[in-house]
C-alpha atoms as a PDB file:
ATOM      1  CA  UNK A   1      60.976 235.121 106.070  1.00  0.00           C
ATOM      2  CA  UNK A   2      62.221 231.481 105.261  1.00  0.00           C
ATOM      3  CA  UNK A   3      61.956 230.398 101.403  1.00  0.00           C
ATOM      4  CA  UNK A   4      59.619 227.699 100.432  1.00  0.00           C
ATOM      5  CA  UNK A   5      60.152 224.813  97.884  1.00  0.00           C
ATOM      6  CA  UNK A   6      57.427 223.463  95.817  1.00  0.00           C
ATOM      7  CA  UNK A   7      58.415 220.165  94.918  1.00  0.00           C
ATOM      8  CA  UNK A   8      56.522 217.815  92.181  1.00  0.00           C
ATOM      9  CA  UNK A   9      57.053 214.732  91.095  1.00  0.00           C
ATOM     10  CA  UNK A  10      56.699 214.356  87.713  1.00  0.00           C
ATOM     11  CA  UNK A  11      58.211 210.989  86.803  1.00  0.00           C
ATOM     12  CA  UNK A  12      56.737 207.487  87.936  1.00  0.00           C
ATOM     13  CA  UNK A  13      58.646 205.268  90.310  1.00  0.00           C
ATOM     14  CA  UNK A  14      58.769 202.003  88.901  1.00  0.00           C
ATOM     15  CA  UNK A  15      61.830 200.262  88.028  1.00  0.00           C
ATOM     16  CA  UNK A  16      63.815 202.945  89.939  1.00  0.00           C
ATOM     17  CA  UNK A  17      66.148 202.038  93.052  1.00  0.00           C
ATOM     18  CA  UNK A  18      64.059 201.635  96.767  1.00  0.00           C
ATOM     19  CA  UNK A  19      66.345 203.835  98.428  1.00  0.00           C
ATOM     20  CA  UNK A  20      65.318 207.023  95.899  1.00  0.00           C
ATOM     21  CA  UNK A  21      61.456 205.431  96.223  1.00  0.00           C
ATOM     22  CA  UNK A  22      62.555 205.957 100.163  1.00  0.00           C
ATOM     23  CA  UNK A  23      63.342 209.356  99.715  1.00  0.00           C
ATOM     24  CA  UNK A  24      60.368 210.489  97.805  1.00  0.00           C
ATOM     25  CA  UNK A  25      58.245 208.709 100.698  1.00  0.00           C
ATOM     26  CA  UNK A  26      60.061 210.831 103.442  1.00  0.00           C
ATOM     27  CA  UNK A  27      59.421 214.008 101.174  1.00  0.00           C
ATOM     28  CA  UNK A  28      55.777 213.134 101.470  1.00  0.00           C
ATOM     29  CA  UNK A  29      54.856 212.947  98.052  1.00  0.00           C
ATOM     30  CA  UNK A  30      52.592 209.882  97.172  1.00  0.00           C
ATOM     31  CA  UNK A  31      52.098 209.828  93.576  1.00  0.00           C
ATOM     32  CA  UNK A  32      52.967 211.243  90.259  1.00  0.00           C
ATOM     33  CA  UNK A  33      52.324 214.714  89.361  1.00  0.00           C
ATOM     34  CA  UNK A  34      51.525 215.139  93.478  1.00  0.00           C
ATOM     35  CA  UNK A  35      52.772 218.564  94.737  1.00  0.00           C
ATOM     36  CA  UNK A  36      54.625 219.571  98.195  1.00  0.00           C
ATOM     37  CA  UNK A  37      55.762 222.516  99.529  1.00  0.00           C
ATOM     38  CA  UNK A  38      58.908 222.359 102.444  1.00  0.00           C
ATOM     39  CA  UNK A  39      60.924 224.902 103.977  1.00  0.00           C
ATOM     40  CA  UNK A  40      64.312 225.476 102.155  1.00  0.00           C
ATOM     41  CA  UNK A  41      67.149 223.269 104.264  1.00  0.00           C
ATOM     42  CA  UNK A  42      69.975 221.463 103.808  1.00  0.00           C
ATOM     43  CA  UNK A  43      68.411 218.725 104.565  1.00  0.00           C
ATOM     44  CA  UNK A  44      65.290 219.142 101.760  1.00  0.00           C
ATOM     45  CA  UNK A  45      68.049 220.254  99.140  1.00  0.00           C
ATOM     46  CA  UNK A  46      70.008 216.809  99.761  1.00  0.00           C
ATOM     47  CA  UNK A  47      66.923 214.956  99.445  1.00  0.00           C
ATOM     48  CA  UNK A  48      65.891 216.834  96.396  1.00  0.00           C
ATOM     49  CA  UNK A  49      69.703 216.578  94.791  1.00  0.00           C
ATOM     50  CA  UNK A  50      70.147 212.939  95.022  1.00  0.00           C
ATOM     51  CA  UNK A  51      66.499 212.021  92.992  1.00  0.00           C
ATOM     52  CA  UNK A  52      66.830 215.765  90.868  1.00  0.00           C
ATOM     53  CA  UNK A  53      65.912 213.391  87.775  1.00  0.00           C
ATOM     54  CA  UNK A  54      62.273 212.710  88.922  1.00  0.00           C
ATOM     55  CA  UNK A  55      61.164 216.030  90.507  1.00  0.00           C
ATOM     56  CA  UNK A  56      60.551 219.585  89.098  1.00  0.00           C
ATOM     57  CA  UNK A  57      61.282 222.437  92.238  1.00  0.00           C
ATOM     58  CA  UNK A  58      60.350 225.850  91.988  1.00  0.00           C
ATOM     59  CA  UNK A  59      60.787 228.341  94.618  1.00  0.00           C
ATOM     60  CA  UNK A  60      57.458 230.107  95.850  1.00  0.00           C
END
């Protein structure tokens, strides 16, 4: 069976670059503290790498 990632964000958004505001947008997470779970990919990790500092990921 494929891992899952649960995937918060725990820090706000303002005053941080649009392209990492992008990236949380195409994760699907709205708001702070907002939780979303997505298969493990390549794709997800690289997303989840490049704005590391604002999220908290735990594998469920």
């Amino acid at each position: 069976m494929a891992k899952h990632l649960k995937i918060t964000l725990v820090k706000g958004l303002s005053g941080h670059i649009e392209a990492h505001r992008g990236t949380v947008r195409a994760l699907g997470i709205h708001k702070t503290n907002h939780s979303v779970v997505h298969n493990d990919t390549p794709q997800i990790r690289g997303m989840i790498k490049s704005i590391s500092y604002l999220l908290k990921v735990e594998e469920v």
